[in-house]
Every structure is written in structure tokens, then in C-alpha cells.
N, C-alpha and C. Protein backbone atom coordinates (compact mmCIF):
# COMPACT_ATOMS: atom_id res chain seq x y z
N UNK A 1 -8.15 210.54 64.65
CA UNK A 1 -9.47 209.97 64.65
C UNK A 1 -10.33 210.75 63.65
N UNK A 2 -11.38 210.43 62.61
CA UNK A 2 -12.01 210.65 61.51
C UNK A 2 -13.34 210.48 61.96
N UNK A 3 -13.86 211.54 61.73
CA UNK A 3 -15.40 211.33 61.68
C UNK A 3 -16.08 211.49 60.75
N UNK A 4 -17.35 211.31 60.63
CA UNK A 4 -18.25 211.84 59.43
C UNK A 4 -18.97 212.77 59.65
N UNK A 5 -19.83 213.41 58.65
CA UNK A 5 -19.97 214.39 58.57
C UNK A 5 -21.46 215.15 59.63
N UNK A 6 -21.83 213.25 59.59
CA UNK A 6 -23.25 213.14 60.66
C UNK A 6 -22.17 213.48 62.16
N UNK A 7 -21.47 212.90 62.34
CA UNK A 7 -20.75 212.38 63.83
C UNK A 7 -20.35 214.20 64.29
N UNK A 8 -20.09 214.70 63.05
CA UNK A 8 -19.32 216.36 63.48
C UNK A 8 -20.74 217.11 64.25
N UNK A 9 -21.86 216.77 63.37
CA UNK A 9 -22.84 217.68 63.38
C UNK A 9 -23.45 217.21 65.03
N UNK A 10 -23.06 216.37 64.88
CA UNK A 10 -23.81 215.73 66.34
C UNK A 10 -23.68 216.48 67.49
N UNK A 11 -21.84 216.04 67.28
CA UNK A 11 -20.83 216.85 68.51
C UNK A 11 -21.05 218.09 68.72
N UNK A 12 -21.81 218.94 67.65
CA UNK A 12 -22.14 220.34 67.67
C UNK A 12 -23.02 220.79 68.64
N UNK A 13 -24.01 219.61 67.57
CA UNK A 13 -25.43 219.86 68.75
C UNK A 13 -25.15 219.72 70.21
N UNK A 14 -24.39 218.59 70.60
CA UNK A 14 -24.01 218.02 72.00
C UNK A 14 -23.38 219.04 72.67
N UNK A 15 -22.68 219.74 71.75
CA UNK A 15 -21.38 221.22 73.11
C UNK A 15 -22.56 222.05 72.97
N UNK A 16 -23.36 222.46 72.24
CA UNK A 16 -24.51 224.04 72.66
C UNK A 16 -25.38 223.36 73.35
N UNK A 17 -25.77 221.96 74.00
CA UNK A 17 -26.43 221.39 75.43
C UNK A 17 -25.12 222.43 76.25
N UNK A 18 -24.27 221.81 76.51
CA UNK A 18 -23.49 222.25 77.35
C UNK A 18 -23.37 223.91 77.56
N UNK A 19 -23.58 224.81 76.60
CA UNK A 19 -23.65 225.84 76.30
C UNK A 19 -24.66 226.60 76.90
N UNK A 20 -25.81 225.95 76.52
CA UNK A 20 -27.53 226.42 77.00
C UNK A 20 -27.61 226.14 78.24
N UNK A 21 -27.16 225.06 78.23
CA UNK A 21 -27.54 224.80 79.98
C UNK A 21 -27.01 225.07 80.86
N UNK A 22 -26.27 225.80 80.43
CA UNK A 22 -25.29 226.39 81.63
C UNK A 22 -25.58 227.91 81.54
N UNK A 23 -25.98 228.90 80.45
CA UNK A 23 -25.95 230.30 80.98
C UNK A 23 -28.05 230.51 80.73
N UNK A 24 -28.46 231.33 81.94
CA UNK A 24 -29.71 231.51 82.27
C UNK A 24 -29.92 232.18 81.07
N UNK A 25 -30.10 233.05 80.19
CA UNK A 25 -30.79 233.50 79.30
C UNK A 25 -31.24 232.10 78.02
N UNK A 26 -30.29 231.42 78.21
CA UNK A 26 -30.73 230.81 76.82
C UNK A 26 -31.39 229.35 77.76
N UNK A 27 -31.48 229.29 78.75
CA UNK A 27 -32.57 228.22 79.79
C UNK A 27 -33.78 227.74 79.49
N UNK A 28 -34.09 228.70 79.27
CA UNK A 28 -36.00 228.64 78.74
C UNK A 28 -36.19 228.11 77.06
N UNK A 29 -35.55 228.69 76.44
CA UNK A 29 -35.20 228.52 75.06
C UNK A 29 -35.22 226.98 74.74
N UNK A 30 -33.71 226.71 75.69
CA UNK A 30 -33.29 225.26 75.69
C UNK A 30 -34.31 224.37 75.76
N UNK A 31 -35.26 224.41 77.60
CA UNK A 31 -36.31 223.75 78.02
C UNK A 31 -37.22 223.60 76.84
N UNK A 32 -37.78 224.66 76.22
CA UNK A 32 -38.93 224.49 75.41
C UNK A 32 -39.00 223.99 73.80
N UNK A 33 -37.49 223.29 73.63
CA UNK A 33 -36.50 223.05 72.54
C UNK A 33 -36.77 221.10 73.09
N UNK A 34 -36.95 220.95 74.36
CA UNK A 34 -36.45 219.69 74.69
C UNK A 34 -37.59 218.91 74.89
N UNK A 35 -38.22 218.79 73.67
CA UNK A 35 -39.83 217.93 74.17
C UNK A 35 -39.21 216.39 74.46
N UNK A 36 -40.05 215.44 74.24
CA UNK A 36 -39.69 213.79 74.89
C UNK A 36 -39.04 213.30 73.97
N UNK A 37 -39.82 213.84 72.38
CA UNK A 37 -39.51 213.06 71.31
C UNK A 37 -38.12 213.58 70.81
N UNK A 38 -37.79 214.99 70.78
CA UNK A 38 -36.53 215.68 70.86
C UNK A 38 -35.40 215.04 72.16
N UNK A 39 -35.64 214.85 72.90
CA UNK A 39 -34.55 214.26 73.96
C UNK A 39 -34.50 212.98 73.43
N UNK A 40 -35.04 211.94 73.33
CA UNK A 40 -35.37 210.61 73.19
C UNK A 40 -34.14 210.67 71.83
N UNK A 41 -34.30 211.51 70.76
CA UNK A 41 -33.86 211.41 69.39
C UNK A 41 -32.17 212.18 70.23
N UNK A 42 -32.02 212.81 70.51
CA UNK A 42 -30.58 213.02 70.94
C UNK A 42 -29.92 212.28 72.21
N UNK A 43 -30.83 211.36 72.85
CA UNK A 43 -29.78 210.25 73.37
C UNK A 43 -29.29 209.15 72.82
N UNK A 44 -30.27 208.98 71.82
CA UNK A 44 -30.01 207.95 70.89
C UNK A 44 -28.63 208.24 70.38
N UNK A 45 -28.61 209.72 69.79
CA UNK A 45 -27.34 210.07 68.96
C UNK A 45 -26.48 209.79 69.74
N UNK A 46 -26.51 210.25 71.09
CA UNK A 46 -25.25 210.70 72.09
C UNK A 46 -24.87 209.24 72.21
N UNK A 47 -25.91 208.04 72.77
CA UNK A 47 -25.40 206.94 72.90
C UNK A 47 -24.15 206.68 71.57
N UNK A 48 -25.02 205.92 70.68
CA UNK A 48 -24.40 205.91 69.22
C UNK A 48 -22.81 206.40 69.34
N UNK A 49 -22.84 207.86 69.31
CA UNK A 49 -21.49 208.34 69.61
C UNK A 49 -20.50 207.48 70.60
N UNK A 50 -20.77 207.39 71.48
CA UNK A 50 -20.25 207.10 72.89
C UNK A 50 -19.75 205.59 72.58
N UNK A 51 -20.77 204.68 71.85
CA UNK A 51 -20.38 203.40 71.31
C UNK A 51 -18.97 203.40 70.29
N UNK A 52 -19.47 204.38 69.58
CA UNK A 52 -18.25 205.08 68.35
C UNK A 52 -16.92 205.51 68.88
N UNK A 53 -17.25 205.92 69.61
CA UNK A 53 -15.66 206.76 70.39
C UNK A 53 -14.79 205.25 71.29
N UNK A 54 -15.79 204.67 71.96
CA UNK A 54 -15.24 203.23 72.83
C UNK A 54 -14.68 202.57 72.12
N UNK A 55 -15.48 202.34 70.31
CA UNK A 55 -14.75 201.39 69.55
C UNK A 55 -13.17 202.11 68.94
N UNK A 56 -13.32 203.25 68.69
CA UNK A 56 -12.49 204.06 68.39
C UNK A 56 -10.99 203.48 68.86
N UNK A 57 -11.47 204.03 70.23
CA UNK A 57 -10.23 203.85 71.43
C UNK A 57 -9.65 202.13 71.86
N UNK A 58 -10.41 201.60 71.17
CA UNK A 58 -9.93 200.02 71.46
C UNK A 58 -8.66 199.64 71.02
């Protein structure tokens, strides 16, 4: 499976969610990183992805 170079950068951003939000020092950081317009703009991506990967796997 091939991605581009947007799709890599995404997945990046998406595992250090997983990263931050899981160990307490970098918590606060994260929170104050995650305004409406910042979340709003990375579900979009995550969706997008998620559409990408379904078609992928068809």
C-alpha cells in the first residue's frame, strides 16, 4: 500500500495523539494544542484517511 507524502505526515500527527494522550507530562501541552479550529482540521484529516484506507482495502 503507497501513500503520499500528505497521507505519511498525517499518520504522524495521528500516532503523537496517541502518544500525548496517553503519558501525563505532555497532557496539558496536548490540551492547549487542541483548540476547535485545530480538532475540527484533524478530523477532517483522520476522516479523509479512514475513507482512503476503506478504499484501499476493497
Amino acid at each position: 500500500m503507497e501513500t503520499e507524502a500528505f497521507d505519511t505526515e498525517a499518520l504522524i500527527t495521528i500516532t503523537a495523539f496517541n502518544i500525548e494522550a496517553r503519558y501525563p507530562d505532555f497532557k496539558r501541552s496536548f490540551r492547549q494544542k487542541c483548540t476547535a479550529k485545530y480538532t475540527a482540521d484533524q478530523l477532517a484529516t483522520i476522516k479523509e484517511l479512514f475513507l482512503w484506507l476503506q478504499s484501499s482495502l476493497s
